[in-house]
PDB file of N, CA and C in Angstrom:
ATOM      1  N   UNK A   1      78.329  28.899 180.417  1.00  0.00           N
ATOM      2  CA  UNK A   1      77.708  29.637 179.348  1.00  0.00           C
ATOM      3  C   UNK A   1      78.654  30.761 178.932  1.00  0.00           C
ATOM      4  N   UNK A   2      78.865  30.811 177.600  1.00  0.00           N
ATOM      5  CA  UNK A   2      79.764  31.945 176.940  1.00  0.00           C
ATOM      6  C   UNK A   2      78.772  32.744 176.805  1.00  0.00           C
ATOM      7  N   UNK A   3      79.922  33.939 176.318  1.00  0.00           N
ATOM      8  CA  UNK A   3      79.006  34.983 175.230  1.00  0.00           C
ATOM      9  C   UNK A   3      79.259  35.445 174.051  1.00  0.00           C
ATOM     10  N   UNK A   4      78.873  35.812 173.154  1.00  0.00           N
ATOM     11  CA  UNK A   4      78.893  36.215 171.760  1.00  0.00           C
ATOM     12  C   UNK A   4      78.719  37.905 171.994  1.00  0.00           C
ATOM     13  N   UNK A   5      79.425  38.317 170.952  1.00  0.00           N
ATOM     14  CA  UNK A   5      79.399  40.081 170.838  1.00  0.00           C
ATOM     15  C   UNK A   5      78.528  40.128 169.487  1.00  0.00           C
ATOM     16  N   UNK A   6      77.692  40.348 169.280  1.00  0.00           N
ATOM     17  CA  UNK A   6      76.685  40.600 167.665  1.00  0.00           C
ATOM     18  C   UNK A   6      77.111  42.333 167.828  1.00  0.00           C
ATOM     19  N   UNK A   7      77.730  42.759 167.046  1.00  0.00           N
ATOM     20  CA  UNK A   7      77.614  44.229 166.692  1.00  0.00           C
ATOM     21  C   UNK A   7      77.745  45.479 168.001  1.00  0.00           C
ATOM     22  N   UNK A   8      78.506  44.949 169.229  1.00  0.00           N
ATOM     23  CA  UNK A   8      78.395  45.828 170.043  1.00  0.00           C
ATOM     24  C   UNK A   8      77.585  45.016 171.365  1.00  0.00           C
ATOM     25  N   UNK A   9      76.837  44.041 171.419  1.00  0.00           N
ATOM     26  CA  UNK A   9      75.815  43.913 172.009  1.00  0.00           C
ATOM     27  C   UNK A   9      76.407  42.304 172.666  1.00  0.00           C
ATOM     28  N   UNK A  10      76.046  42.101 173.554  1.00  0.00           N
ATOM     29  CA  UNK A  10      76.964  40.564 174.459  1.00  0.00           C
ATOM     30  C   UNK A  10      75.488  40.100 174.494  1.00  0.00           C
ATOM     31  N   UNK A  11      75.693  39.117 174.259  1.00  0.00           N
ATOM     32  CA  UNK A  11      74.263  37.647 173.779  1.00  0.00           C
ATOM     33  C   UNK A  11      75.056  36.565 174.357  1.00  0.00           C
ATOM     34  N   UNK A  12      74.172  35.727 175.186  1.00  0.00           N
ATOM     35  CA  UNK A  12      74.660  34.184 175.824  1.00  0.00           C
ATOM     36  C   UNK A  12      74.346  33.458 174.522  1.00  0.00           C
ATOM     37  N   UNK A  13      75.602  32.776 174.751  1.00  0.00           N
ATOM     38  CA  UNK A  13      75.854  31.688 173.812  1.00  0.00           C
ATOM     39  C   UNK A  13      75.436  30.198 174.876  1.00  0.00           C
ATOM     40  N   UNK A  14      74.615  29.591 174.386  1.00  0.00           N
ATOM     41  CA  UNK A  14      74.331  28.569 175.319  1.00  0.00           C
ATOM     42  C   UNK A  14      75.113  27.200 174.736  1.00  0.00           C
ATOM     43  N   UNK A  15      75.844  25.869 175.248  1.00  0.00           N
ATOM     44  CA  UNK A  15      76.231  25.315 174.781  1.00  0.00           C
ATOM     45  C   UNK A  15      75.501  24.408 174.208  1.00  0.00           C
ATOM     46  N   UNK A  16      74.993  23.320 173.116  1.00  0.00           N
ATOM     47  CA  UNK A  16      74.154  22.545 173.133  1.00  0.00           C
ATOM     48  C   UNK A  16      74.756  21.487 173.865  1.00  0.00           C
ATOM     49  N   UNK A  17      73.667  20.790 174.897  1.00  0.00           N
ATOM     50  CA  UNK A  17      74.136  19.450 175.404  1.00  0.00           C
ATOM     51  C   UNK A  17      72.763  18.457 174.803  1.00  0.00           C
ATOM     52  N   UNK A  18      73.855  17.502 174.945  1.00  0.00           N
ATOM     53  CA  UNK A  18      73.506  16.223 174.555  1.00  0.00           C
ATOM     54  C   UNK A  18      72.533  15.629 175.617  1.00  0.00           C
ATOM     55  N   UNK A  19      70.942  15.611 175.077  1.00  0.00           N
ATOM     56  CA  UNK A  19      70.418  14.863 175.509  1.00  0.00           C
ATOM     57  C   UNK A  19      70.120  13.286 175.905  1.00  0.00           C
ATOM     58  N   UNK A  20      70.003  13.170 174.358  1.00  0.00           N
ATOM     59  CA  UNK A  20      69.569  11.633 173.739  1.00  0.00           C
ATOM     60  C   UNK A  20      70.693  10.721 174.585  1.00  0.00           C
ATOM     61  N   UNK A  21      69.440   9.967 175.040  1.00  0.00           N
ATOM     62  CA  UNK A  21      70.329   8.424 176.113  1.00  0.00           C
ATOM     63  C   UNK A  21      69.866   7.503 175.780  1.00  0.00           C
ATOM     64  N   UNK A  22      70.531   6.176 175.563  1.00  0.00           N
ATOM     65  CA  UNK A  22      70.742   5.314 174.686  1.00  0.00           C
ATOM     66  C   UNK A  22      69.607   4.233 175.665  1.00  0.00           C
ATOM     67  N   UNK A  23      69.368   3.002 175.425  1.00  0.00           N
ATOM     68  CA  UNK A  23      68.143   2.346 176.006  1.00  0.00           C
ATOM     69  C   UNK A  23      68.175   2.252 177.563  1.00  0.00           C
ATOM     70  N   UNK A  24      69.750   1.421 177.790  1.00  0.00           N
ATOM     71  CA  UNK A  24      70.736   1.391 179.125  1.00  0.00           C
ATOM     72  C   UNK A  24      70.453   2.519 180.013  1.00  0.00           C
ATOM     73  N   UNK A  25      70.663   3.895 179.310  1.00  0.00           N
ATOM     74  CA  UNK A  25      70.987   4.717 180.064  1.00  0.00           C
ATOM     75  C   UNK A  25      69.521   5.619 180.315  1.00  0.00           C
ATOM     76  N   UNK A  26      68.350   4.894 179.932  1.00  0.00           N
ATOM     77  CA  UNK A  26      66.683   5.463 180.049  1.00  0.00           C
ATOM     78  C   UNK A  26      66.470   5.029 181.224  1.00  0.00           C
ATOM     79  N   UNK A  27      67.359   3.661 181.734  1.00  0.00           N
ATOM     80  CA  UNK A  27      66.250   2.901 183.036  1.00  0.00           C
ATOM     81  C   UNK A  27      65.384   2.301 183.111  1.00  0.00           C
ATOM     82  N   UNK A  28      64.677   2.181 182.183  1.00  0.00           N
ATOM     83  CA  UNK A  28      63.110   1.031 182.146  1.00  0.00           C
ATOM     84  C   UNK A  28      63.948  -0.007 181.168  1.00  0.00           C
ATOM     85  N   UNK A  29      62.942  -1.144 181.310  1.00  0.00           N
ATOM     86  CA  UNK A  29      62.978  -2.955 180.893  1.00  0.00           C
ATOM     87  C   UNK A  29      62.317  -2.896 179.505  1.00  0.00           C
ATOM     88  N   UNK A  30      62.943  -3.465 178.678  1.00  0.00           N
ATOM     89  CA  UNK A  30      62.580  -3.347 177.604  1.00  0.00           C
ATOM     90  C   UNK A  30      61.152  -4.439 177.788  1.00  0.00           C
ATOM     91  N   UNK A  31      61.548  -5.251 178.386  1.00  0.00           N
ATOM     92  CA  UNK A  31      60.808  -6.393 178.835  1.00  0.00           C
ATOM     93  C   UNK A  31      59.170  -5.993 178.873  1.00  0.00           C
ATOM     94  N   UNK A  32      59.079  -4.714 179.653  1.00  0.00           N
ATOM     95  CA  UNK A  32      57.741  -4.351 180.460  1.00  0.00           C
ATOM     96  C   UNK A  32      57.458  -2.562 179.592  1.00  0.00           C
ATOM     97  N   UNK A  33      58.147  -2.344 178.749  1.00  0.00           N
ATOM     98  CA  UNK A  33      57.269  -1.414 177.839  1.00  0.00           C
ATOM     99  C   UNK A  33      57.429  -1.295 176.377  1.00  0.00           C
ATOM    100  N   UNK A  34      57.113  -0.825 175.659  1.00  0.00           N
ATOM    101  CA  UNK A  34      56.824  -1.332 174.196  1.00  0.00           C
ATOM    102  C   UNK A  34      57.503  -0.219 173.357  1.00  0.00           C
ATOM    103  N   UNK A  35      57.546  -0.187 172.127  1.00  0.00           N
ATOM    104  CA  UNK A  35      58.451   0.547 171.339  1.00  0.00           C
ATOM    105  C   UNK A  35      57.922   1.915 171.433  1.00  0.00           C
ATOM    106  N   UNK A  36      56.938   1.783 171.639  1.00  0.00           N
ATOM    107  CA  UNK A  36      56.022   3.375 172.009  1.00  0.00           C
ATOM    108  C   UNK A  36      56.893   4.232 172.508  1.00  0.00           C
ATOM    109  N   UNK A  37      57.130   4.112 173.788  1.00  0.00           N
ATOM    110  CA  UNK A  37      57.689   4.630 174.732  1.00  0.00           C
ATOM    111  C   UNK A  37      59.192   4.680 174.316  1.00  0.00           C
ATOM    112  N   UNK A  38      60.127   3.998 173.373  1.00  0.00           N
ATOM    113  CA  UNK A  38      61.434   4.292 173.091  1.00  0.00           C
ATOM    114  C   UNK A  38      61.206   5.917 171.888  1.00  0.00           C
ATOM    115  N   UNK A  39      59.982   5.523 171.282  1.00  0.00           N
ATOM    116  CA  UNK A  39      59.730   6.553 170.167  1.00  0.00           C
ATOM    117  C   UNK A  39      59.562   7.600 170.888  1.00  0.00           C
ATOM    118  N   UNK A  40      58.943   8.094 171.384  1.00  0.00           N
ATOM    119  CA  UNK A  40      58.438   8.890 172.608  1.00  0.00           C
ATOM    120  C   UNK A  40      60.025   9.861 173.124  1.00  0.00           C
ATOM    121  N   UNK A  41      60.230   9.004 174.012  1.00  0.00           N
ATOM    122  CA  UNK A  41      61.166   9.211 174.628  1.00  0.00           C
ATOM    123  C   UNK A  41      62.230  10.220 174.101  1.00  0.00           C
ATOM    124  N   UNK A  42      62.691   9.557 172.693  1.00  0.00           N
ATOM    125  CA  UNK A  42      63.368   9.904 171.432  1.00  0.00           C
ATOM    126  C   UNK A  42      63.095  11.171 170.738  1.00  0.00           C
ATOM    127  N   UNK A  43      61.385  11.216 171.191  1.00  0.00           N
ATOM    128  CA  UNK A  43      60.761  12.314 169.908  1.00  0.00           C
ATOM    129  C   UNK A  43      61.266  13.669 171.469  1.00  0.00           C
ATOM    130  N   UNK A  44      60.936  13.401 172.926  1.00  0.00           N
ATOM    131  CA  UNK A  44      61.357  14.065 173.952  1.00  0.00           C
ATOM    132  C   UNK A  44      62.432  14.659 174.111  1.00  0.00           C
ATOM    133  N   UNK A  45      63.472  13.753 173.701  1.00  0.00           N
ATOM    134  CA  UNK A  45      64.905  14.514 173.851  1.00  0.00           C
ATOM    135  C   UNK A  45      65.259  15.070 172.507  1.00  0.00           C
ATOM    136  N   UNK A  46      64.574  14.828 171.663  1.00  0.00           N
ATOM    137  CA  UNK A  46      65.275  15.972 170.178  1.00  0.00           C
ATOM    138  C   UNK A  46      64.364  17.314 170.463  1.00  0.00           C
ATOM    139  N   UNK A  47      62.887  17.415 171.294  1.00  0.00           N
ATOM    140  CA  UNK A  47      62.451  18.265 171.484  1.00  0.00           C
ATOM    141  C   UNK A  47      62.983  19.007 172.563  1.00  0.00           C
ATOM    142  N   UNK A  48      63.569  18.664 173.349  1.00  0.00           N
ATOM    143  CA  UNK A  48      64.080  19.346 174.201  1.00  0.00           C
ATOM    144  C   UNK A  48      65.465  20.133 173.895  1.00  0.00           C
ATOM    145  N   UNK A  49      66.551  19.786 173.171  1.00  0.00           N
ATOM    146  CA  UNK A  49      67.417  19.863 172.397  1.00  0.00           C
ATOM    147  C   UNK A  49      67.153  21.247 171.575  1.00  0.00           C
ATOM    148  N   UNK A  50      65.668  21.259 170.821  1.00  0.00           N
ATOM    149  CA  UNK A  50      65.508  22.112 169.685  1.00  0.00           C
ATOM    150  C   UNK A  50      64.998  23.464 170.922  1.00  0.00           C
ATOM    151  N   UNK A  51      64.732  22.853 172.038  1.00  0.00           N
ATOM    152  CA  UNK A  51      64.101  24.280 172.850  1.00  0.00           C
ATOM    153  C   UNK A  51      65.226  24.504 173.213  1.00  0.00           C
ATOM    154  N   UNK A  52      66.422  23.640 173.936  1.00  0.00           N
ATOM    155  CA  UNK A  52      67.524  24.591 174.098  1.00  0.00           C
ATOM    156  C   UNK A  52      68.003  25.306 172.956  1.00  0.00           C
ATOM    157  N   UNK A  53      67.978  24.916 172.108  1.00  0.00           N
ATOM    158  CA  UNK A  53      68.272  26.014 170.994  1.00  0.00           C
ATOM    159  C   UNK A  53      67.586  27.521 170.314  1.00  0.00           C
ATOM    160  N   UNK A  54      66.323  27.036 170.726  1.00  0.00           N
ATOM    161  CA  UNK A  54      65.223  28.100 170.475  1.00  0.00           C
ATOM    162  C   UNK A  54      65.237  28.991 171.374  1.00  0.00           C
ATOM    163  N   UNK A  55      65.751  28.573 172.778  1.00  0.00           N
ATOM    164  CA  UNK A  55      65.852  29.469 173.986  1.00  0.00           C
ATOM    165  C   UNK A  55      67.248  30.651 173.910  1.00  0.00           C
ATOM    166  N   UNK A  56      68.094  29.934 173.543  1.00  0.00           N
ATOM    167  CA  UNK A  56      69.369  31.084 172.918  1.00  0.00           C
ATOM    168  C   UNK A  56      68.933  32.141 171.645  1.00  0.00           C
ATOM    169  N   UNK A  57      68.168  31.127 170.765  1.00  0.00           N
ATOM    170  CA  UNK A  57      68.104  32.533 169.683  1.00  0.00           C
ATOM    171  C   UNK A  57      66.806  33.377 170.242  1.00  0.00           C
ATOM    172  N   UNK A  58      65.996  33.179 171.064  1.00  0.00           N
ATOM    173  CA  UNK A  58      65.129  34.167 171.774  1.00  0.00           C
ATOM    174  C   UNK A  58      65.819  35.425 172.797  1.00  0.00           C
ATOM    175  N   UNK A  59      66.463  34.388 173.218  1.00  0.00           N
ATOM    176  CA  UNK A  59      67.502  35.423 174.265  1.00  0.00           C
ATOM    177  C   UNK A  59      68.389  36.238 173.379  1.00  0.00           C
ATOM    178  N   UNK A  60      68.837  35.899 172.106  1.00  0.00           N
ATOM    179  CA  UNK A  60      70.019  36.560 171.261  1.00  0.00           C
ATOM    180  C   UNK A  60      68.752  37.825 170.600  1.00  0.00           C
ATOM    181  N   UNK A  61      67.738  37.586 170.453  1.00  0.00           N
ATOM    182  CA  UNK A  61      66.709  38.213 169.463  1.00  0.00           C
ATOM    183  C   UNK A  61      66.548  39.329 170.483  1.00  0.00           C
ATOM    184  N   UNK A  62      65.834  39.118 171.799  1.00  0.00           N
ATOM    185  CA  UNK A  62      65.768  40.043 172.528  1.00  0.00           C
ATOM    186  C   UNK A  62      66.699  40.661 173.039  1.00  0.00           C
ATOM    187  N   UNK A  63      67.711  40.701 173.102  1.00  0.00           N
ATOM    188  CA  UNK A  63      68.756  41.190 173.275  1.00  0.00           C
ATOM    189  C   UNK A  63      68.978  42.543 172.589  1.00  0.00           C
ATOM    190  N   UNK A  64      69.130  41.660 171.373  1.00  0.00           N
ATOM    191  CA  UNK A  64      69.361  42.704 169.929  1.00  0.00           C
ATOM    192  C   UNK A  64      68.505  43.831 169.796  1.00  0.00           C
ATOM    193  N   UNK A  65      66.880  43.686 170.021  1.00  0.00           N
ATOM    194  CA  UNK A  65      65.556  44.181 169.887  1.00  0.00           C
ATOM    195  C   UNK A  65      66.174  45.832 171.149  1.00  0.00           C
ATOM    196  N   UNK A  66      66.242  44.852 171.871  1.00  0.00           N
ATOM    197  CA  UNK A  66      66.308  46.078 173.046  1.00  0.00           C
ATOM    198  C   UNK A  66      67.620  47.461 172.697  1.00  0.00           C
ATOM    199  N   UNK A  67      68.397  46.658 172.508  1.00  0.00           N
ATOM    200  CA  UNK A  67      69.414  47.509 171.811  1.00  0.00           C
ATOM    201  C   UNK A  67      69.096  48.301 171.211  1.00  0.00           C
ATOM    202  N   UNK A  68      68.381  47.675 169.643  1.00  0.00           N
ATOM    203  CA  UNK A  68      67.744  48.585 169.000  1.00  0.00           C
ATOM    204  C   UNK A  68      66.794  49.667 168.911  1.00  0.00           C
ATOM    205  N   UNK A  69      66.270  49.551 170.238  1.00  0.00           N
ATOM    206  CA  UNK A  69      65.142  50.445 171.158  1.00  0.00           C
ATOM    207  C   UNK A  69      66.036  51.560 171.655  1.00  0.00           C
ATOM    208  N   UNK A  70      67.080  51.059 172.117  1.00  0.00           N
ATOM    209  CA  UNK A  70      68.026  52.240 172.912  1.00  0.00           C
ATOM    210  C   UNK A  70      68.563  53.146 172.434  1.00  0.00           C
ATOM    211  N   UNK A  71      69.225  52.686 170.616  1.00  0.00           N
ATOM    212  CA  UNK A  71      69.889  53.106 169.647  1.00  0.00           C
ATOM    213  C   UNK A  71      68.577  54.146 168.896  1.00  0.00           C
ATOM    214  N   UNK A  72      67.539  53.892 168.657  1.00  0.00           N
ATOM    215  CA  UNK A  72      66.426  54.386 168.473  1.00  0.00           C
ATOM    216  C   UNK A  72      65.799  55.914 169.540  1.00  0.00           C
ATOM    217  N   UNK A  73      66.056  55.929 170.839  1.00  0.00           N
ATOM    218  CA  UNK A  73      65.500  56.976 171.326  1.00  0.00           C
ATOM    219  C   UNK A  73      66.764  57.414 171.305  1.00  0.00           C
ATOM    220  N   UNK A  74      68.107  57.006 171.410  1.00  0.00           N
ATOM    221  CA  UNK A  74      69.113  57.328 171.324  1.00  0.00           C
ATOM    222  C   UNK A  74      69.379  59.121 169.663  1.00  0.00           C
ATOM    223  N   UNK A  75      68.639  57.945 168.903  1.00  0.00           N
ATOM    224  CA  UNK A  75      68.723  58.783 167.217  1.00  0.00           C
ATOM    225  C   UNK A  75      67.384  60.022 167.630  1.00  0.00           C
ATOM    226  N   UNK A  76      66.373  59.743 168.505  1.00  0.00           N
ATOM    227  CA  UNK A  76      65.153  60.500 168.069  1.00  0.00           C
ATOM    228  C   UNK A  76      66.291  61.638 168.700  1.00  0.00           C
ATOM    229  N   UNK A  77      66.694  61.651 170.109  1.00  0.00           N
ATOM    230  CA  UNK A  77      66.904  62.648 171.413  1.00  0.00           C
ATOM    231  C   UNK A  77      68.062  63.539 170.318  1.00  0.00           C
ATOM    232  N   UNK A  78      68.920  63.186 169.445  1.00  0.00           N
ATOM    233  CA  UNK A  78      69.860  63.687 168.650  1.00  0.00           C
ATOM    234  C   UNK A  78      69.259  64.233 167.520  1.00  0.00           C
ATOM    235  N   UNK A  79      67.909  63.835 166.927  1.00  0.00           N
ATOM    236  CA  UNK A  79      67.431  64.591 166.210  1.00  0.00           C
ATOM    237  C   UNK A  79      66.481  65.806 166.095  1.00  0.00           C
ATOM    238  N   UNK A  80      65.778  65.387 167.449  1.00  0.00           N
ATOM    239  CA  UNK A  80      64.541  66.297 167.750  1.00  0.00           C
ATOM    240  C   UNK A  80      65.062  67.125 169.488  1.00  0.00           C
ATOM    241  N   UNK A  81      66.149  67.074 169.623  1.00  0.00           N
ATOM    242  CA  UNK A  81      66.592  67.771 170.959  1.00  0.00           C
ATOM    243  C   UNK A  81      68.128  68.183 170.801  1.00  0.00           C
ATOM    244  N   UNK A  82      68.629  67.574 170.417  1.00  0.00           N
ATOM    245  CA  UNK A  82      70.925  68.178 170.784  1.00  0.00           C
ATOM    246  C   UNK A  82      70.850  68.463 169.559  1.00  0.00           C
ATOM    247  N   UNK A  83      70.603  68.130 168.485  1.00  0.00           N
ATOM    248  CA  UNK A  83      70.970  68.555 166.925  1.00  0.00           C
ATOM    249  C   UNK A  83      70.129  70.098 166.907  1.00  0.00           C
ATOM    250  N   UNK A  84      68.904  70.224 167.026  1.00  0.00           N
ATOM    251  CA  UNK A  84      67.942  71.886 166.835  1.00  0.00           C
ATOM    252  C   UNK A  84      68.915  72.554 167.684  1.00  0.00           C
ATOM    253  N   UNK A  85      68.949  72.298 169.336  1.00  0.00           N
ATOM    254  CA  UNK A  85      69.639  72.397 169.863  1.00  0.00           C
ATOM    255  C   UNK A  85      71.116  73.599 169.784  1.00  0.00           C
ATOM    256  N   UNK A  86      71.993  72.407 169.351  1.00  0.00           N
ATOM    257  CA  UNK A  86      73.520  73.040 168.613  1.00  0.00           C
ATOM    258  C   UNK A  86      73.370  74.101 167.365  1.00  0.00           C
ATOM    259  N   UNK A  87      72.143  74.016 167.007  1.00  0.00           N
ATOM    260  CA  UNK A  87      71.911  74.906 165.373  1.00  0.00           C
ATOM    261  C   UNK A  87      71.300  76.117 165.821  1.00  0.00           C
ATOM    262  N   UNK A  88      70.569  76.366 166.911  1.00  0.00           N
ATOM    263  CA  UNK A  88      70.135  77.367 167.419  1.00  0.00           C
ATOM    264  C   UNK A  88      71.112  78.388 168.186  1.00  0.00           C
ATOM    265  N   UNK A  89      72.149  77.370 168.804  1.00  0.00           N
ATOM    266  CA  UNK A  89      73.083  78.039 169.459  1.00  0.00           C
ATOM    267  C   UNK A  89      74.386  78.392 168.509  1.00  0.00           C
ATOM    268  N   UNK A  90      74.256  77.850 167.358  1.00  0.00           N
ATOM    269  CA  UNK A  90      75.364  78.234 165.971  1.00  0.00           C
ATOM    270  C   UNK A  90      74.758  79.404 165.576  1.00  0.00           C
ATOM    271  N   UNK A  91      73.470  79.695 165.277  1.00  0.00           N
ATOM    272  CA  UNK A  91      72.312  80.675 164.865  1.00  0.00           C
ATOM    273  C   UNK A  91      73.152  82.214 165.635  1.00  0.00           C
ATOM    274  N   UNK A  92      72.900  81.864 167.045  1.00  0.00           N
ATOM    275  CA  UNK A  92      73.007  82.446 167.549  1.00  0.00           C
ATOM    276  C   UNK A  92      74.595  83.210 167.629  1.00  0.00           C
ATOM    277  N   UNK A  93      75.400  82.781 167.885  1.00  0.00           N
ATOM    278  CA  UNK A  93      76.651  82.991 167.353  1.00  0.00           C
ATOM    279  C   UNK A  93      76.879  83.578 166.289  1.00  0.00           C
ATOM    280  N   UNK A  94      76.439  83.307 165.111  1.00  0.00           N
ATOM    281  CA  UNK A  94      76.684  84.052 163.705  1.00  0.00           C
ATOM    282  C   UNK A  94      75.964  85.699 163.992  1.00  0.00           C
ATOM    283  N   UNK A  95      75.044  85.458 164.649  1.00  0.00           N
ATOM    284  CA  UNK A  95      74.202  86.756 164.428  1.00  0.00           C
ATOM    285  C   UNK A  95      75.061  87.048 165.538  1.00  0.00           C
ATOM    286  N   UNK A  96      75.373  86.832 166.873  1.00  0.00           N
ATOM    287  CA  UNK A  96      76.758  87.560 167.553  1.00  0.00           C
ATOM    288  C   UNK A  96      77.781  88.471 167.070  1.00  0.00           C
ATOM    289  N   UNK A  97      78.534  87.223 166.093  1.00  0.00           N
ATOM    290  CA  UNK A  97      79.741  87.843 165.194  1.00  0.00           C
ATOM    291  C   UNK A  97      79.073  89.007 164.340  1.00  0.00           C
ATOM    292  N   UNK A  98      78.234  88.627 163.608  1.00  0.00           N
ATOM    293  CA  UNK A  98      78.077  89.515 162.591  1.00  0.00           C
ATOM    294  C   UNK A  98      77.466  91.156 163.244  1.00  0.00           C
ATOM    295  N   UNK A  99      76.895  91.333 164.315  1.00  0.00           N
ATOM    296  CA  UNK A  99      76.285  92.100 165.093  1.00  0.00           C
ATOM    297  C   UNK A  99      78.028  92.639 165.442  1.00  0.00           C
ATOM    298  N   UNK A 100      78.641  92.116 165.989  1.00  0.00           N
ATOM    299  CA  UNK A 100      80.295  92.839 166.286  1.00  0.00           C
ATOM    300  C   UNK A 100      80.654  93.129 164.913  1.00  0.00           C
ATOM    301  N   UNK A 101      80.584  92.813 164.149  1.00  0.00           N
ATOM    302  CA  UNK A 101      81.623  92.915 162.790  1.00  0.00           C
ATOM    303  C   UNK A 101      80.710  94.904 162.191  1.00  0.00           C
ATOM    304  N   UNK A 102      79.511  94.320 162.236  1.00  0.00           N
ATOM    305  CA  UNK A 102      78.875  95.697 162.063  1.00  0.00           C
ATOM    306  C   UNK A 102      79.265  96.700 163.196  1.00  0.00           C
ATOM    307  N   UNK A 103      79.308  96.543 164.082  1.00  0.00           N
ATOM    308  CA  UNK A 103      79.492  97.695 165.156  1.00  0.00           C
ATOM    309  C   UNK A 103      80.593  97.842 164.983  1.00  0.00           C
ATOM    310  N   UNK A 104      82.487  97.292 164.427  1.00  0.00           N
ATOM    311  CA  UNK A 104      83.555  97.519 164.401  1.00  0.00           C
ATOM    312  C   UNK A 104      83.281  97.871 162.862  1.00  0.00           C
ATOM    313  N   UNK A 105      82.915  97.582 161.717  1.00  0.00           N
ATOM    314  CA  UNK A 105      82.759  98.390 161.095  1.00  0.00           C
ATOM    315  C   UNK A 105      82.311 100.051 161.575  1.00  0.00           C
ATOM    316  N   UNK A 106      81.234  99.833 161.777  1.00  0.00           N
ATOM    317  CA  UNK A 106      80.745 101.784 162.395  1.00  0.00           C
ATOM    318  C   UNK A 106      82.049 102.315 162.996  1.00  0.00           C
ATOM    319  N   UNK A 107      82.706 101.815 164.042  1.00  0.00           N
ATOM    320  CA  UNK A 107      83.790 102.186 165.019  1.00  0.00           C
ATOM    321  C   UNK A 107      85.090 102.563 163.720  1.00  0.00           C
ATOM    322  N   UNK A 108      84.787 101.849 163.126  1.00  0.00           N
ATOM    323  CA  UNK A 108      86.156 102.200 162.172  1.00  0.00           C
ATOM    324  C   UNK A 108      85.731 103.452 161.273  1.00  0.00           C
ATOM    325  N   UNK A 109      84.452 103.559 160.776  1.00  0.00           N
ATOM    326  CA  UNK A 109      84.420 105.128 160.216  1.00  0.00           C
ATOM    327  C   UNK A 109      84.006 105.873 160.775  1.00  0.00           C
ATOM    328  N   UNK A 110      83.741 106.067 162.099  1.00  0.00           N
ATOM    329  CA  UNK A 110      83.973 106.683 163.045  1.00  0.00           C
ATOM    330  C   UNK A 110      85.242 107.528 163.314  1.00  0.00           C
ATOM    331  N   UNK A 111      86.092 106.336 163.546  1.00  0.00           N
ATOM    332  CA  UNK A 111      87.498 106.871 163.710  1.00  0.00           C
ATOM    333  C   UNK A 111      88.210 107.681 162.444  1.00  0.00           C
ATOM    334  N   UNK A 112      87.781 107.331 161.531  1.00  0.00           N
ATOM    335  CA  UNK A 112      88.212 107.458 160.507  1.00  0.00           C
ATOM    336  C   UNK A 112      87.460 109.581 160.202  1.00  0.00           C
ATOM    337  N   UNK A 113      86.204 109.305 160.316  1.00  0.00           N
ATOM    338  CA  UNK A 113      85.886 110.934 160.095  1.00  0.00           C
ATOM    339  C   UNK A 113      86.450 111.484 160.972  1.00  0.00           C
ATOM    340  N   UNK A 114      86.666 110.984 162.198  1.00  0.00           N
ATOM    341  CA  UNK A 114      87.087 111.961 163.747  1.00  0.00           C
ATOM    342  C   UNK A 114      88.760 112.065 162.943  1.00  0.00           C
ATOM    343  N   UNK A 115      89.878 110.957 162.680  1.00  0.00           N
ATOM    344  CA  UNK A 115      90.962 111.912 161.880  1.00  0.00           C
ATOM    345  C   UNK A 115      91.258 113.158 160.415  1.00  0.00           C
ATOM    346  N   UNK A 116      89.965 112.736 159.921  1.00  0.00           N
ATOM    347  CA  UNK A 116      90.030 113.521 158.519  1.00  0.00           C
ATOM    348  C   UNK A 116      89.379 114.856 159.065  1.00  0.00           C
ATOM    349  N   UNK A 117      88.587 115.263 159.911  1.00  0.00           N
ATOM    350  CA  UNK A 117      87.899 115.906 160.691  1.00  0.00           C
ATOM    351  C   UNK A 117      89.619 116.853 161.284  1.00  0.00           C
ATOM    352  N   UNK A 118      90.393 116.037 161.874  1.00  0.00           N
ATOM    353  CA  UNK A 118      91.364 116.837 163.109  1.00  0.00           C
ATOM    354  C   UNK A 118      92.649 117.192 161.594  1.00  0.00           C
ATOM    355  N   UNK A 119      92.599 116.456 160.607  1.00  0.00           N
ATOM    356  CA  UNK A 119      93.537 116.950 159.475  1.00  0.00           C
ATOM    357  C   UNK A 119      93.310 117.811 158.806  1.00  0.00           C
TER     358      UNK A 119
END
């Protein structure tokens, strides 16, 4: 069994095998059962065939699904927790700087009356 990459995400690739066996290779006498049972048989192995196939794109579907679940709390936790988050702590910072920028302003006419003051 391979695998396929869909978008990031590794999905089994299942191979299709060949069911369908030819009269020879069923084992019963044509002799002792009736066309029923070749129809049958026939309608058995294309159904089985279509479930191996149905069984990969279930497995490829869920696969994907789950991903998308992960990628999903993935987006909420970045929107409603690290994003407010980083903006609160940017918030915070600006009003930092600007809180220094005012107090080195004051400090500078400060200094400034204390020389015009000693001139």
């Amino acid at each position: 069994m391979e695998s396929q990459n869909i978008m990031g995400v590794k999905v089994p690739e299942i191979e299709s095998i060949e069911v369908r066996r030819g009269l020879i290779e069923r084992e019963y006498g044509l002799s002792n059962s009736s066309s029923r049972v070749d129809s049958t048989a026939d309608k058995y192995e294309e159904l089985l065939e279509k479930i191996v196939d149905a069984a990969e794109t279930q497995t490829k579907i869920i696969r994907l699904l789950n991903e998308i679940e992960k990628t999903k709390r993935r987006v909420n936790a970045l929107e409603h927790k690290i994003i407010p988050e980083m903006e609160a702590g940017l918030d915070k910072v600006s009003q930092m700087l600007e809180e220094r920028e005012r107090e080195e302003t004051f400090r500078m006419k400060k200094i400034k009356e204390m020389q015009e003051e000693e001139a």
